[in-house]
PDB file of N, CA and C in Angstrom:
ATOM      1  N   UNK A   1      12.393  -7.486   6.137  1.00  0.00           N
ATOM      2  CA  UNK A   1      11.939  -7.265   7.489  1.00  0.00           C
ATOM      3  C   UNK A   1      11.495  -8.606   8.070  1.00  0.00           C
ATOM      4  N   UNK A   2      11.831  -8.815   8.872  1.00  0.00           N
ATOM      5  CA  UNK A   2      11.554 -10.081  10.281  1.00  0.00           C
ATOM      6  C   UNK A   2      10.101 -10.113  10.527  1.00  0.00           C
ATOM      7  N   UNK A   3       9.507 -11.585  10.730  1.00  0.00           N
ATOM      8  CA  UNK A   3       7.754 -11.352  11.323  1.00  0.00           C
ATOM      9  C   UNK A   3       7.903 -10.776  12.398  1.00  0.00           C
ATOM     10  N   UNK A   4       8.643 -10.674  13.020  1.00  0.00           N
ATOM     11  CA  UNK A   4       8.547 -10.003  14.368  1.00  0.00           C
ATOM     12  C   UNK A   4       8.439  -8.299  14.579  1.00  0.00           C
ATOM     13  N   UNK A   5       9.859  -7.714  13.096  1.00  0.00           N
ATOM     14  CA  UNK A   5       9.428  -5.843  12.827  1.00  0.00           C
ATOM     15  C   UNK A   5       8.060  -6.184  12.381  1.00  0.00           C
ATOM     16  N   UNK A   6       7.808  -7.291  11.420  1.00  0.00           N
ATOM     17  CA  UNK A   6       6.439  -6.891  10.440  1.00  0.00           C
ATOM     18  C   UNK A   6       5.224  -6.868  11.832  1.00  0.00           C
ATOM     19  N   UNK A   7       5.178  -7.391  12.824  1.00  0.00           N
ATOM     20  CA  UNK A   7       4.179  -7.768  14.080  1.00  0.00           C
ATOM     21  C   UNK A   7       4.557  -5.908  14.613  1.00  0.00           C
ATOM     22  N   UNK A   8       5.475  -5.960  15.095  1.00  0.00           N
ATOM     23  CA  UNK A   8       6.257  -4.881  15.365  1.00  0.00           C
ATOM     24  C   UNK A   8       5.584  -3.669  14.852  1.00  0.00           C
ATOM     25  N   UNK A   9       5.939  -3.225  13.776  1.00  0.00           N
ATOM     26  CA  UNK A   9       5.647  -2.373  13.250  1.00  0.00           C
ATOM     27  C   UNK A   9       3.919  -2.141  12.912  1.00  0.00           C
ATOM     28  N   UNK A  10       3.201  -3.234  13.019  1.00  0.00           N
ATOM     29  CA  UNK A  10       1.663  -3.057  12.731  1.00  0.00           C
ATOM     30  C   UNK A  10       1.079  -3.056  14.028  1.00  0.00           C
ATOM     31  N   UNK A  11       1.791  -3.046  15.216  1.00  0.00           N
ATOM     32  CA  UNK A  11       1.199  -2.961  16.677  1.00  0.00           C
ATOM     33  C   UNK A  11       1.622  -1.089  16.600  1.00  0.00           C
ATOM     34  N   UNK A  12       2.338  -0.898  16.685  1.00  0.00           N
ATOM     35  CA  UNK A  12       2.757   0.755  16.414  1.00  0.00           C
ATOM     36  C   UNK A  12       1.921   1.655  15.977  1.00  0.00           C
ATOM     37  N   UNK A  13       1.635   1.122  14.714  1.00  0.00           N
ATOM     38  CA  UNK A  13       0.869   1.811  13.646  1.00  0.00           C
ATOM     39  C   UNK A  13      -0.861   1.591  13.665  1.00  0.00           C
ATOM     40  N   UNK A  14      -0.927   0.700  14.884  1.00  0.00           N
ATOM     41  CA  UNK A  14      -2.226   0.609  15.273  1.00  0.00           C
ATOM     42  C   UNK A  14      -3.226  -0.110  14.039  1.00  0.00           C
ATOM     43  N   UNK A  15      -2.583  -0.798  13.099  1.00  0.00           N
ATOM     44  CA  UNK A  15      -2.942  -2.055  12.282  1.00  0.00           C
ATOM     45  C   UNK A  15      -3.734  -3.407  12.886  1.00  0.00           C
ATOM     46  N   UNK A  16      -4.633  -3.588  13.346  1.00  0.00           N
ATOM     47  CA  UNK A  16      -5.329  -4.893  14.119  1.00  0.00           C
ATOM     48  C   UNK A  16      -5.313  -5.619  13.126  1.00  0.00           C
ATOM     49  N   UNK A  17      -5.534  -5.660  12.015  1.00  0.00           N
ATOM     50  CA  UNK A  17      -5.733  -6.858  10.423  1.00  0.00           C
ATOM     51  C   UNK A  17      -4.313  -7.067  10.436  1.00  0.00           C
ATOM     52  N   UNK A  18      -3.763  -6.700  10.567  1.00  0.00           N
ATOM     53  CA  UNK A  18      -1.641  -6.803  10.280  1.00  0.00           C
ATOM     54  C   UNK A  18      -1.237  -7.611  11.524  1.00  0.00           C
ATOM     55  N   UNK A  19      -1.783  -6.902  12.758  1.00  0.00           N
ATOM     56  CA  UNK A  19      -1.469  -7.753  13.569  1.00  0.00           C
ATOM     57  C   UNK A  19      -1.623  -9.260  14.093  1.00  0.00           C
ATOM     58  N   UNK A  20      -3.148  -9.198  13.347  1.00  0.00           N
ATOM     59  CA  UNK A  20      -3.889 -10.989  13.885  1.00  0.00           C
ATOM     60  C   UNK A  20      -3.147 -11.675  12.746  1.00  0.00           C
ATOM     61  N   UNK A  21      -2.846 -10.969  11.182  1.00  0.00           N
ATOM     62  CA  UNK A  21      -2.646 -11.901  10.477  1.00  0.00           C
ATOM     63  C   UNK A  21      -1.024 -12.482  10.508  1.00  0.00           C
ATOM     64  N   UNK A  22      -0.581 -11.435  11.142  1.00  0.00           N
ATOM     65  CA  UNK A  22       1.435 -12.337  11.196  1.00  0.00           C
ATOM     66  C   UNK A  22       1.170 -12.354  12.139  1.00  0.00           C
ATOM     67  N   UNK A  23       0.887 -12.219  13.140  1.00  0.00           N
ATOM     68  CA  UNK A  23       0.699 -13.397  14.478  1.00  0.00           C
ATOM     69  C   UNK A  23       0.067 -14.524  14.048  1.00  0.00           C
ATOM     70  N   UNK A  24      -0.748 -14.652  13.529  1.00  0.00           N
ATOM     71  CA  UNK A  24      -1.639 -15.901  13.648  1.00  0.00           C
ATOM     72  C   UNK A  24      -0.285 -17.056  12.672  1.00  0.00           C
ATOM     73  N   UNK A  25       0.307 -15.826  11.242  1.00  0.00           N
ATOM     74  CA  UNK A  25       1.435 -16.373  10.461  1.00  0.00           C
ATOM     75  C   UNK A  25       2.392 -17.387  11.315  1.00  0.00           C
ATOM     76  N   UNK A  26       3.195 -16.415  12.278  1.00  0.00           N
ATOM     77  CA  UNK A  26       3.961 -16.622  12.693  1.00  0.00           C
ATOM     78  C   UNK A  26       3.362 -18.066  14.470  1.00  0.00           C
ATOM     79  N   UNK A  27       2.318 -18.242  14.385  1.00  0.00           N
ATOM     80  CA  UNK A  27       2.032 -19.295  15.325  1.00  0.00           C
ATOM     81  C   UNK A  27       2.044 -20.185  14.687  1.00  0.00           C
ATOM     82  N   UNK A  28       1.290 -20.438  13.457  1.00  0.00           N
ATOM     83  CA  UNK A  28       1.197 -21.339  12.190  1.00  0.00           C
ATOM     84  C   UNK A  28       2.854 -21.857  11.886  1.00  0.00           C
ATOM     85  N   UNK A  29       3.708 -21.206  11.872  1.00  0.00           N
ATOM     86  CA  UNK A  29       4.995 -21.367  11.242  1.00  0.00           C
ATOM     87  C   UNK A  29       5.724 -21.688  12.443  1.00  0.00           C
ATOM     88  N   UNK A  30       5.189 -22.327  13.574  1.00  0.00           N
ATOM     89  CA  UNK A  30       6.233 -22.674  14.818  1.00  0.00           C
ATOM     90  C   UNK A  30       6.777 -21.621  15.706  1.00  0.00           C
ATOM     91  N   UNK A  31       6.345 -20.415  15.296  1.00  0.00           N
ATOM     92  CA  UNK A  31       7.869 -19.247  16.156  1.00  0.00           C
ATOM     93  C   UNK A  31       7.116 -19.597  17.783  1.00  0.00           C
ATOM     94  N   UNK A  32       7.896 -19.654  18.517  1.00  0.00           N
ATOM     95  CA  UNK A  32       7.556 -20.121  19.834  1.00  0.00           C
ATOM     96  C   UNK A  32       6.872 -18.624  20.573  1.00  0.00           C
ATOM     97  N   UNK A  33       6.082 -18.948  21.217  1.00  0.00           N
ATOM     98  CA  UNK A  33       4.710 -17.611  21.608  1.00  0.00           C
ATOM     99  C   UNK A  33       5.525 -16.438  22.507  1.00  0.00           C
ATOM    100  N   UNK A  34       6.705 -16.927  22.966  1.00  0.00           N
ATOM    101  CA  UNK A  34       7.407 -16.063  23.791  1.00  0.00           C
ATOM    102  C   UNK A  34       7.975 -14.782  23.137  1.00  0.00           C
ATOM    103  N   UNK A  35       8.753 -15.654  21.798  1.00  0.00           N
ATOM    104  CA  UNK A  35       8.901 -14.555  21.058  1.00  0.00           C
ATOM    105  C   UNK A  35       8.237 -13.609  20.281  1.00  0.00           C
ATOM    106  N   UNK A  36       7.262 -13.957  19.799  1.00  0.00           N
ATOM    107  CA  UNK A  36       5.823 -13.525  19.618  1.00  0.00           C
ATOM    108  C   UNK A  36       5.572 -12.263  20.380  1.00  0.00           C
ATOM    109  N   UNK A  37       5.248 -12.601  21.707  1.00  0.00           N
ATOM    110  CA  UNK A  37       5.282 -11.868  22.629  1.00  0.00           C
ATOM    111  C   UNK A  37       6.086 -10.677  22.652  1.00  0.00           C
ATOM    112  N   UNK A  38       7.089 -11.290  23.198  1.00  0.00           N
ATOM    113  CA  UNK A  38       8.427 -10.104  23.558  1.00  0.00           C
ATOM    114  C   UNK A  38       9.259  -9.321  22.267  1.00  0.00           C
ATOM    115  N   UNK A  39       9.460 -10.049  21.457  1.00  0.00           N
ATOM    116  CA  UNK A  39       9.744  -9.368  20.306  1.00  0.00           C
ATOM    117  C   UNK A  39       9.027  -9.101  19.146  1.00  0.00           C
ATOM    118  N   UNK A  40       7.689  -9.303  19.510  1.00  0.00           N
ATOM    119  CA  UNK A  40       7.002  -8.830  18.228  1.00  0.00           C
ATOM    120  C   UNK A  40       5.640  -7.564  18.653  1.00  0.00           C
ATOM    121  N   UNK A  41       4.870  -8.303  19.822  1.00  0.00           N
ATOM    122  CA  UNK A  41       3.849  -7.668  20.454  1.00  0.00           C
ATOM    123  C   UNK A  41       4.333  -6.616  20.985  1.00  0.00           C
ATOM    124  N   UNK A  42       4.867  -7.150  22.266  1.00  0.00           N
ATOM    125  CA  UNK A  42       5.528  -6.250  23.761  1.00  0.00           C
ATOM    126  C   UNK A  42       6.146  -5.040  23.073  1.00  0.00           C
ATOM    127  N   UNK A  43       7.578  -5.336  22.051  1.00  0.00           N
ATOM    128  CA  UNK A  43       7.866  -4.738  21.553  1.00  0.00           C
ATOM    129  C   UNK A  43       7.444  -3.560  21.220  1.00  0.00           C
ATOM    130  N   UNK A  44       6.611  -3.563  19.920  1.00  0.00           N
ATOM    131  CA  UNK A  44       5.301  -2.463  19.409  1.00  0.00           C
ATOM    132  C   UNK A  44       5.355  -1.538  20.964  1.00  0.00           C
ATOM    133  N   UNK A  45       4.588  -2.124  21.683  1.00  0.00           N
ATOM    134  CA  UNK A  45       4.151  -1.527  22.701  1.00  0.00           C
ATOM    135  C   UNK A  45       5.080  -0.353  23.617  1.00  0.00           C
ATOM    136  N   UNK A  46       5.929  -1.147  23.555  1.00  0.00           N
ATOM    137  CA  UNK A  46       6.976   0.129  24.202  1.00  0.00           C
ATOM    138  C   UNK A  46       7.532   0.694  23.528  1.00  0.00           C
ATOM    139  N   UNK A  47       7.682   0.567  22.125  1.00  0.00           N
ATOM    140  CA  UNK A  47       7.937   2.028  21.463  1.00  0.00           C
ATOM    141  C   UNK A  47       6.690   3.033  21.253  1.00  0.00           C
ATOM    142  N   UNK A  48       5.392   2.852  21.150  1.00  0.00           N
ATOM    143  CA  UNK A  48       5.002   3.964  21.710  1.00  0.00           C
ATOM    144  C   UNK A  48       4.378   3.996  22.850  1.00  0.00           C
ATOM    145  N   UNK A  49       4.979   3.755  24.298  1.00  0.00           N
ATOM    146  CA  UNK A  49       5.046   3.980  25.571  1.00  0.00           C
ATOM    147  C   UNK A  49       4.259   3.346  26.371  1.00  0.00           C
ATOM    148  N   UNK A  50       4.686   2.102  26.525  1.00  0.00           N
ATOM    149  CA  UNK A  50       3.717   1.088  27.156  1.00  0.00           C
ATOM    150  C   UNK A  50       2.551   0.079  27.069  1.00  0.00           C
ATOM    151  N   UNK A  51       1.064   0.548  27.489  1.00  0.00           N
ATOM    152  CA  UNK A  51       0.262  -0.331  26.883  1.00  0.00           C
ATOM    153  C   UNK A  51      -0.812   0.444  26.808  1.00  0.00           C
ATOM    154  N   UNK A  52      -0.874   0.516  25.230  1.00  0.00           N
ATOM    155  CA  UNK A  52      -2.053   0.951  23.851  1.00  0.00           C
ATOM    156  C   UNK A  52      -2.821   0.365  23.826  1.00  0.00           C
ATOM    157  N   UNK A  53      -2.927  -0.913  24.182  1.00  0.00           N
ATOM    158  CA  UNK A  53      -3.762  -1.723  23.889  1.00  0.00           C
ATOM    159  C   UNK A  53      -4.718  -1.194  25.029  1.00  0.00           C
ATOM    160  N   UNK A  54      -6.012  -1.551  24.131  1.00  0.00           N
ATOM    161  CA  UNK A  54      -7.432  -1.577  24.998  1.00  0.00           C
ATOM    162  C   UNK A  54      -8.166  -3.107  24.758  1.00  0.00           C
ATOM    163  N   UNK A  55      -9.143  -2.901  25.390  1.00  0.00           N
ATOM    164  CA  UNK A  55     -10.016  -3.947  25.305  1.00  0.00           C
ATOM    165  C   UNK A  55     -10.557  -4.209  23.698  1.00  0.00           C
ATOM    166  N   UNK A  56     -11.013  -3.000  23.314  1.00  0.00           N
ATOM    167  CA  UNK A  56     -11.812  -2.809  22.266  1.00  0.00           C
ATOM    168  C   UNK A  56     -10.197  -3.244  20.769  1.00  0.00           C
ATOM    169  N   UNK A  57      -9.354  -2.815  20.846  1.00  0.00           N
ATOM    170  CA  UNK A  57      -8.024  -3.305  20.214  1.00  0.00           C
ATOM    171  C   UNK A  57      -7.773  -4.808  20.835  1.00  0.00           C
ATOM    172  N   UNK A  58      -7.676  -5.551  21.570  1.00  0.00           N
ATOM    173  CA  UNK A  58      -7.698  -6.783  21.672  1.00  0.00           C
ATOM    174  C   UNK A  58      -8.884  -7.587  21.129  1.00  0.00           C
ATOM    175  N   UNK A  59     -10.518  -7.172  21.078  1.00  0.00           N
ATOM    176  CA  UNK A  59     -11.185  -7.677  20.351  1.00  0.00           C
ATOM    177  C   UNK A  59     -10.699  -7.316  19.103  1.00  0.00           C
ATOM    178  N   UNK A  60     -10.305  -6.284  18.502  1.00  0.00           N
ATOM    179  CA  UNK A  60     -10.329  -6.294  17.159  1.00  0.00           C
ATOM    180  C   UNK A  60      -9.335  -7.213  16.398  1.00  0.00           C
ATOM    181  N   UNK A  61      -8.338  -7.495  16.693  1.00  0.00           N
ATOM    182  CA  UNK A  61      -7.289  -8.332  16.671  1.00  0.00           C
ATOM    183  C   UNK A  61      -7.703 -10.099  16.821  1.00  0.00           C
ATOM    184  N   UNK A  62      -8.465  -9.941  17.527  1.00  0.00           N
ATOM    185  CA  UNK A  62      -9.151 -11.532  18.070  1.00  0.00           C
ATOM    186  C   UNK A  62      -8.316 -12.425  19.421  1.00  0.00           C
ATOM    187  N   UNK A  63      -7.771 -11.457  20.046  1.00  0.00           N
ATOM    188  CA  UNK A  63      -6.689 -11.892  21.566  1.00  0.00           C
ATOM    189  C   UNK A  63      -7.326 -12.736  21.922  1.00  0.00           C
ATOM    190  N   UNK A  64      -6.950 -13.586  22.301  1.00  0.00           N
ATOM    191  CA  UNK A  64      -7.562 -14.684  23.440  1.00  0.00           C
ATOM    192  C   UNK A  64      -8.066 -14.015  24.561  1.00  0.00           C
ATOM    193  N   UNK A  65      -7.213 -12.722  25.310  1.00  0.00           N
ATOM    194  CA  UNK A  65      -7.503 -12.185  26.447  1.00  0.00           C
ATOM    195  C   UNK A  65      -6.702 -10.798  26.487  1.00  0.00           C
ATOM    196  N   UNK A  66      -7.173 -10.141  27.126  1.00  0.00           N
ATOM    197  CA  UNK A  66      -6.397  -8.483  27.117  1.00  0.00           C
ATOM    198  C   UNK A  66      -6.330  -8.445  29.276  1.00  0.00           C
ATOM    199  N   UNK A  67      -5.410  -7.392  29.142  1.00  0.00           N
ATOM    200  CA  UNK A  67      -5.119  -7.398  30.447  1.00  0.00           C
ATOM    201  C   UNK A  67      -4.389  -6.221  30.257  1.00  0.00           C
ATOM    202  N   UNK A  68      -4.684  -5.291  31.499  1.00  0.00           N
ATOM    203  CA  UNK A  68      -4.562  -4.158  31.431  1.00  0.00           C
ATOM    204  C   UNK A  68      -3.090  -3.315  32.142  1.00  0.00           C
ATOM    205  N   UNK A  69      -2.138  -4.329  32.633  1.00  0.00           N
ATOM    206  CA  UNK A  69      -1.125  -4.304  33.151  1.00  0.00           C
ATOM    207  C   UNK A  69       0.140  -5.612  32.650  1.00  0.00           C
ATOM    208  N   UNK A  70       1.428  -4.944  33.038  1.00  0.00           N
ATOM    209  CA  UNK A  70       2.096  -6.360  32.399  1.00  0.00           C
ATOM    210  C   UNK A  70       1.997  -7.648  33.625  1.00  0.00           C
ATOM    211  N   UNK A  71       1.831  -7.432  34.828  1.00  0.00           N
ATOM    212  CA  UNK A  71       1.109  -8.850  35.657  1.00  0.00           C
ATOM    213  C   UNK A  71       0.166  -9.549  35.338  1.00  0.00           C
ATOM    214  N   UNK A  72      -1.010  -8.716  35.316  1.00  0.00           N
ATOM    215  CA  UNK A  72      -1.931  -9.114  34.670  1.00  0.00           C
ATOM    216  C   UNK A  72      -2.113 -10.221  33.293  1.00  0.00           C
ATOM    217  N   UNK A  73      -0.895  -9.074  32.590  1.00  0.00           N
ATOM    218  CA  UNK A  73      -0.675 -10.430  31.138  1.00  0.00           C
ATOM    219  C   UNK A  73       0.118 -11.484  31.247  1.00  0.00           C
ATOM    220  N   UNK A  74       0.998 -11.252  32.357  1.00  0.00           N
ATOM    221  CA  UNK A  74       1.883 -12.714  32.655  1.00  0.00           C
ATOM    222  C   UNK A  74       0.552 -14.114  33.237  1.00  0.00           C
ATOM    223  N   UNK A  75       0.518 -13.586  33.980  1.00  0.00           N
ATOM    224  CA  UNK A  75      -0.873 -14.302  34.741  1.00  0.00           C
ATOM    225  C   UNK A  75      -1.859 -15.383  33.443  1.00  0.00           C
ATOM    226  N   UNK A  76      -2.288 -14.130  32.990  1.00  0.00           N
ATOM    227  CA  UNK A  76      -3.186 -14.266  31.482  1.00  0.00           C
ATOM    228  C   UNK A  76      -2.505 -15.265  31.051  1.00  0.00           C
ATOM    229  N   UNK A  77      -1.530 -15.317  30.317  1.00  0.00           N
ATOM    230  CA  UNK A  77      -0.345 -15.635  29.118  1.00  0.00           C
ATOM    231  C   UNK A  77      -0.496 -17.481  29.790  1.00  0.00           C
ATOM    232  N   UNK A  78       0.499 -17.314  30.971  1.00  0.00           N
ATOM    233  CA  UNK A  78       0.472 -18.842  32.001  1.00  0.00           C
ATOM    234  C   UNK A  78      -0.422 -19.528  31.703  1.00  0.00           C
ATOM    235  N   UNK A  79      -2.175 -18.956  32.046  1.00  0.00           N
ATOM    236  CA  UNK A  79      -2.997 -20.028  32.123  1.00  0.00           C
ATOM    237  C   UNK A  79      -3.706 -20.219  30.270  1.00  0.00           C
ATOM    238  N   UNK A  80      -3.280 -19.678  29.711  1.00  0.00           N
ATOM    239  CA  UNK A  80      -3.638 -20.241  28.407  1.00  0.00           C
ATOM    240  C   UNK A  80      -2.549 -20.808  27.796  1.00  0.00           C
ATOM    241  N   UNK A  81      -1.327 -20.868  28.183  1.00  0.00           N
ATOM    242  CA  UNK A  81      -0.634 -21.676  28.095  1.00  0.00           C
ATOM    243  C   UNK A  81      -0.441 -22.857  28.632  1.00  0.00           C
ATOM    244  N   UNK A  82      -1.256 -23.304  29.580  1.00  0.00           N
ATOM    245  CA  UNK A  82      -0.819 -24.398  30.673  1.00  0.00           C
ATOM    246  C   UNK A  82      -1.972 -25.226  29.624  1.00  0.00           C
TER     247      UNK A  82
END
């Protein structure tokens, strides 16, 4: 399985320890944050129907920032990237 099913699959299954730790893996190991994102996070998310995530699941995980819409996280995403 790919870090991205393994990210994948522990955003699904509502795993926060699975999730910070192959994300954090997979930042450590170069994978560029987009993909991260879109094929590992985002992913999760729309297989079970959008956005699961709460506030209280982004602290648990250790997010930089949670945002409660996908604008919102583009927005987000930009300025901690810039």
């Amino acid at each position: 399985m790919s870090d991205m099913q393994v990210i994948k699959e522990a955003v699904i299954s509502g795993n926060a320890a699975k999730v910070k730790e192959n994300t954090e893996k997979a930042v450590a190991g170069g994978v560029d944050v987009g993909t991260i994102l879109n094929e590992g996070l985002i992913a999760g998310m729309n297989v079970i129907g959008g956005a699961p995530v709460t506030q209280k699941f982004a602290d648990e995980i250790g997010a930089d920032a949670y945002a409660p819409d996908a604008a919102t996280a583009v927005d987000l995403a930009e300025d901690l990237l810039a």
